[in-house]
Protein backbone atom coordinates (compact mmCIF):
# COMPACT_ATOMS: atom_id res chain seq x y z
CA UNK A 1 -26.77 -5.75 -1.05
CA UNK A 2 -29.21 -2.55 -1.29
CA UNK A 3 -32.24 -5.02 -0.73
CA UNK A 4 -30.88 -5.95 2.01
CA UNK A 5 -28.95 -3.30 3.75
CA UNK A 6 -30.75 -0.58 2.20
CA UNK A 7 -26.91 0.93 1.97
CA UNK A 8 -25.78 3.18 -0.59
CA UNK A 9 -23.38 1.61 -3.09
CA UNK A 10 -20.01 3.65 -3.84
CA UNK A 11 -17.27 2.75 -6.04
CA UNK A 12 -14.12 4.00 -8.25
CA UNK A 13 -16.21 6.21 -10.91
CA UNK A 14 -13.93 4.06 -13.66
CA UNK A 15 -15.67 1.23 -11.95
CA UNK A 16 -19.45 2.17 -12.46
CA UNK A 17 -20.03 0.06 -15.57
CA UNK A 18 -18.78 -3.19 -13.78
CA UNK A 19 -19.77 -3.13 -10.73
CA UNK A 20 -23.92 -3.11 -10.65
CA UNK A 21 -26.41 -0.31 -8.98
CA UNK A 22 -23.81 1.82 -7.85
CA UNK A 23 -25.23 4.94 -6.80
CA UNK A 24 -22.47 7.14 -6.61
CA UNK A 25 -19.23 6.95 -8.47
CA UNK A 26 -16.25 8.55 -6.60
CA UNK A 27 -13.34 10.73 -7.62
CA UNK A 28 -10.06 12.14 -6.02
CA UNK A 29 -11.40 14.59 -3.61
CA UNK A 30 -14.54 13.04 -2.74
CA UNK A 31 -15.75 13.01 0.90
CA UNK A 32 -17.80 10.59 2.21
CA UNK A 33 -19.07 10.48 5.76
CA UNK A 34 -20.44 7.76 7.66
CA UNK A 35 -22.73 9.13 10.73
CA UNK A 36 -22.02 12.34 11.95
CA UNK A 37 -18.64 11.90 13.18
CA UNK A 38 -16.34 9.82 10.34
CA UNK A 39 -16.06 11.06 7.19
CA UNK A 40 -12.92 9.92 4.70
CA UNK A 41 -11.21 11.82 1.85
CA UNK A 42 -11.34 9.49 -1.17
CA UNK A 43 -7.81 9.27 -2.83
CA UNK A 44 -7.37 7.57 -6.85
CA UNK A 45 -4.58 4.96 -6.10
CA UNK A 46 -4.75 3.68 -9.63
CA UNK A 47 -1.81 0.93 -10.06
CA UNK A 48 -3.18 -2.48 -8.52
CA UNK A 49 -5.92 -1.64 -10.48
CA UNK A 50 -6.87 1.38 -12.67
CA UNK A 51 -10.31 1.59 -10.87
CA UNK A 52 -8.62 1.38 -6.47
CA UNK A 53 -9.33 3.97 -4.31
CA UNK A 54 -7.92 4.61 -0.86
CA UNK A 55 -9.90 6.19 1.92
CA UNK A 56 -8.10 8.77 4.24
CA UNK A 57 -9.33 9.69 7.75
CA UNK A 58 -7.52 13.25 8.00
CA UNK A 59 -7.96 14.33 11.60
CA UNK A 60 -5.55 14.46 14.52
CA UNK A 61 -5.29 10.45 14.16
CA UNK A 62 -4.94 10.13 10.24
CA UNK A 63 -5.94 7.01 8.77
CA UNK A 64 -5.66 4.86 5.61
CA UNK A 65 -7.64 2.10 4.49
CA UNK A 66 -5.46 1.37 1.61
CA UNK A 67 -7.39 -2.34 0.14
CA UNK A 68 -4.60 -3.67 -2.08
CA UNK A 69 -2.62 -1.02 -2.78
CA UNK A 70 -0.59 -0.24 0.34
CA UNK A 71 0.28 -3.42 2.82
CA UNK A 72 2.19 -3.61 5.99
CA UNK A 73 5.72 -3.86 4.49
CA UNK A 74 4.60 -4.15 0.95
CA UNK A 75 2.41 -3.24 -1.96
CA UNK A 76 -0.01 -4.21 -3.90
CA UNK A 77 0.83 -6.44 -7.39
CA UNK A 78 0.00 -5.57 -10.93
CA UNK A 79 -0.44 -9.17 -12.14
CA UNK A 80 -4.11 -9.12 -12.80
CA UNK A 81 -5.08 -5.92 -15.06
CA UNK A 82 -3.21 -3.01 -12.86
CA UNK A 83 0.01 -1.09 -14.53
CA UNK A 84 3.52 -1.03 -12.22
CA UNK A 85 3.98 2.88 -13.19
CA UNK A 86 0.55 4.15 -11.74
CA UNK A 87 1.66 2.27 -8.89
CA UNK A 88 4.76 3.89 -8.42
CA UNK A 89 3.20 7.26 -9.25
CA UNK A 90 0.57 6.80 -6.65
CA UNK A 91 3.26 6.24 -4.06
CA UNK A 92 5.54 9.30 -5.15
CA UNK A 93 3.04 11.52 -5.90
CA UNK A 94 0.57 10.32 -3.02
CA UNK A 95 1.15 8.17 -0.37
CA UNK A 96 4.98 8.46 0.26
CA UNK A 97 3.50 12.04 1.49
CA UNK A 98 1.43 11.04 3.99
CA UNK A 99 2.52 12.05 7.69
CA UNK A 100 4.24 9.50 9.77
CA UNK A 101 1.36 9.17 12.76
CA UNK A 102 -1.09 8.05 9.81
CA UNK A 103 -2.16 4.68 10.25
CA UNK A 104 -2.27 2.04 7.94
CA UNK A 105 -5.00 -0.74 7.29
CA UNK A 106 -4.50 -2.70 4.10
CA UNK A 107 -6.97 -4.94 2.78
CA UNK A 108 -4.89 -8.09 3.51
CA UNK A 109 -2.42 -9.35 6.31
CA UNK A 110 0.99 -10.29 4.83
CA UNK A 111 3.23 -8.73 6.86
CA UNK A 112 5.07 -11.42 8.30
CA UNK A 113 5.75 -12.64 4.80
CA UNK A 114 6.82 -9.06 3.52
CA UNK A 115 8.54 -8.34 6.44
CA UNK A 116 10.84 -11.53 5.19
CA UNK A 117 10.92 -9.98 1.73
CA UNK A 118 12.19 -7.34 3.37
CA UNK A 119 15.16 -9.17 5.25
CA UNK A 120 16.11 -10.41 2.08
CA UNK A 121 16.85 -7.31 0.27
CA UNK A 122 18.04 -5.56 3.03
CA UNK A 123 19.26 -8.34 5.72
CA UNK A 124 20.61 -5.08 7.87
CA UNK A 125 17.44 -3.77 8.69
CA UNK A 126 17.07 -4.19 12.29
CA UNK A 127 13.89 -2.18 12.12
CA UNK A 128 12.00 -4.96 10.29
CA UNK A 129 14.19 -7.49 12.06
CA UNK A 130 12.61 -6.52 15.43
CA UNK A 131 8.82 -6.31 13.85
CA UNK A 132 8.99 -9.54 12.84
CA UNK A 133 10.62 -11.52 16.32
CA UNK A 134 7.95 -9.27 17.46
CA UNK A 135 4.94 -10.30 15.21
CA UNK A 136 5.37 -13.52 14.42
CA UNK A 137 2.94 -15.20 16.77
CA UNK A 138 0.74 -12.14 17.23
CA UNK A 139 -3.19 -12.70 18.03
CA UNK A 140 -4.65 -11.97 14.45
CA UNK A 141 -7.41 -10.95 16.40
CA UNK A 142 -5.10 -8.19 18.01
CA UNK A 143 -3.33 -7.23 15.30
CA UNK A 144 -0.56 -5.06 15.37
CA UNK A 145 -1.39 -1.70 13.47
CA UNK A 146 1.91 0.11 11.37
CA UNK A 147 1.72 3.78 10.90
CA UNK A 148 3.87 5.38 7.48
CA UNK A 149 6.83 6.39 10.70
CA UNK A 150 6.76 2.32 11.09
CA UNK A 151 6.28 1.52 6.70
CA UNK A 152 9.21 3.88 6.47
CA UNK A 153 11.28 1.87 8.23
CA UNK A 154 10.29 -1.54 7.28
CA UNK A 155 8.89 -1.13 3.80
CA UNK A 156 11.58 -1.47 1.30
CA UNK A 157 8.96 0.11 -1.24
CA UNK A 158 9.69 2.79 0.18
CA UNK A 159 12.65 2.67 1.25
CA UNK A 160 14.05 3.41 -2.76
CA UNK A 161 17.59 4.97 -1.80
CA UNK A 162 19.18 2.27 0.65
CA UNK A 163 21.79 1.54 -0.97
CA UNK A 164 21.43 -1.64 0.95
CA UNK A 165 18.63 -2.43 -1.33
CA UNK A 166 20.24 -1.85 -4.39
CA UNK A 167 23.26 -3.51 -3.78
CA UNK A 168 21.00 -7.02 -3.29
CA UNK A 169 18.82 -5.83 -6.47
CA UNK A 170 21.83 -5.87 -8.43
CA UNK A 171 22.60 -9.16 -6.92
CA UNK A 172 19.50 -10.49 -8.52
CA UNK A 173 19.33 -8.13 -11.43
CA UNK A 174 22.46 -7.11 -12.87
CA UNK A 175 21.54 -5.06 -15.66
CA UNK A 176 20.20 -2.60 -13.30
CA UNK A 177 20.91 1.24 -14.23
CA UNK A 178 24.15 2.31 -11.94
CA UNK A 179 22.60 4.71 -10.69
CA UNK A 180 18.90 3.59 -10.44
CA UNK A 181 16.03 6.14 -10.05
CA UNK A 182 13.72 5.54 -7.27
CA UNK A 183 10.99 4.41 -9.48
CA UNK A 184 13.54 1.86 -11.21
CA UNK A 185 14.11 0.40 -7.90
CA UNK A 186 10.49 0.28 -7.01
CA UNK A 187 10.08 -1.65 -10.36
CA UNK A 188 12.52 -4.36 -9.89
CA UNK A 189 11.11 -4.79 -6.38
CA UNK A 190 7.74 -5.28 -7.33
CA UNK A 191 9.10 -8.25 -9.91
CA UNK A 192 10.94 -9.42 -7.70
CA UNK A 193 8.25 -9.75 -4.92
CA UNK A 194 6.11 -11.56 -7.62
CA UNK A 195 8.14 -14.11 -7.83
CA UNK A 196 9.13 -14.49 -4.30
């Protein structure tokens, strides 16, 4: 790619010894900046994979290129090397935060398919209901873009407390705690969604 691009080659620091040439391994905190006007925070989002970083425009219109970690009414999985309680972690402690005019662009485009997920835990949610009459034959080309006001009412990652939600989780899984902790319920999502 550096022959020819001559770019510079950035990546997760934890990354450096698999991914060849980098020249600069990144950290939480980082700040890269692309011309004179666009520069991005880097944020670790470990949990997809230990090595995922997020980029975070912080200006009056925040933005987040989240890759696999963060989708439009989803998250990322764990199935191929990442670890369920980073993920959760990087949500509570990180992205859950973020304020609600941030927008979000994921690596992917499933959110017709999560916004069904969705329906099916919480069939209630007229929120996601109305996204996806709304979405469903959108130009991919003109994409509709979901800020974390938007994720927070169609996500049910992180949407941990409806008790809509947990009633159809225990529906599905009935050894679930009686009380389930937020991170419990983001858990039995996630396996769910695997398998959905």
């Amino acid at each position: 790619m550096r022959e020819k691009t001559g770019a510079t080659i950035l990546a997760h620091q934890g990354a450096c010894d698999k991914i060849p040439d980098v020249d600069r391994g990144l950290v939480a905190g980082d700040t890269i900046k692309i011309g004179s006007s666009v520069s991005f925070k880097i944020l670790d989002t470990p949990g997809h994979t230990d090595s995922h970083i997020c980029l975070l425009a912080d200006g009056n219109k925040p933005a987040l290129f989240c890759g696999d970690t963060l989708f439009n009414a989803g998250v990322g999985h764990c199935k191929l090397g990442g670890n369920i309680d980073k993920l959760y972690n990087t949500f509570a402690s990180q992205l859950m935060h973020l304020p609600d005019n941030t927008q979000i662009y994921p690596g992917h485009d499933y959110m017709i398919n999560n916004l069904e997920f969705t329906l099916d835990r919480e069939p209630g949610n007229e929120n996601a209901k109305t996204f996806l009459n709304n979405l469903e034959n959108q130009n991919p080309h003109d994409a509709y873009v979901s800020t974390m006001k938007d994720e927070r009412k169609i996500n049910s990652f992180l949407r941990l407390t409806s008790p809509s939600i947990i009633n159809e989780l225990r529906k599905k899984l009935p050894e679930m705690s009686s009380n389930p902790s937020e991170k419990e319920v983001f858990i039995a999502l996630r396996e769910l969604r695997n398998h959905w």
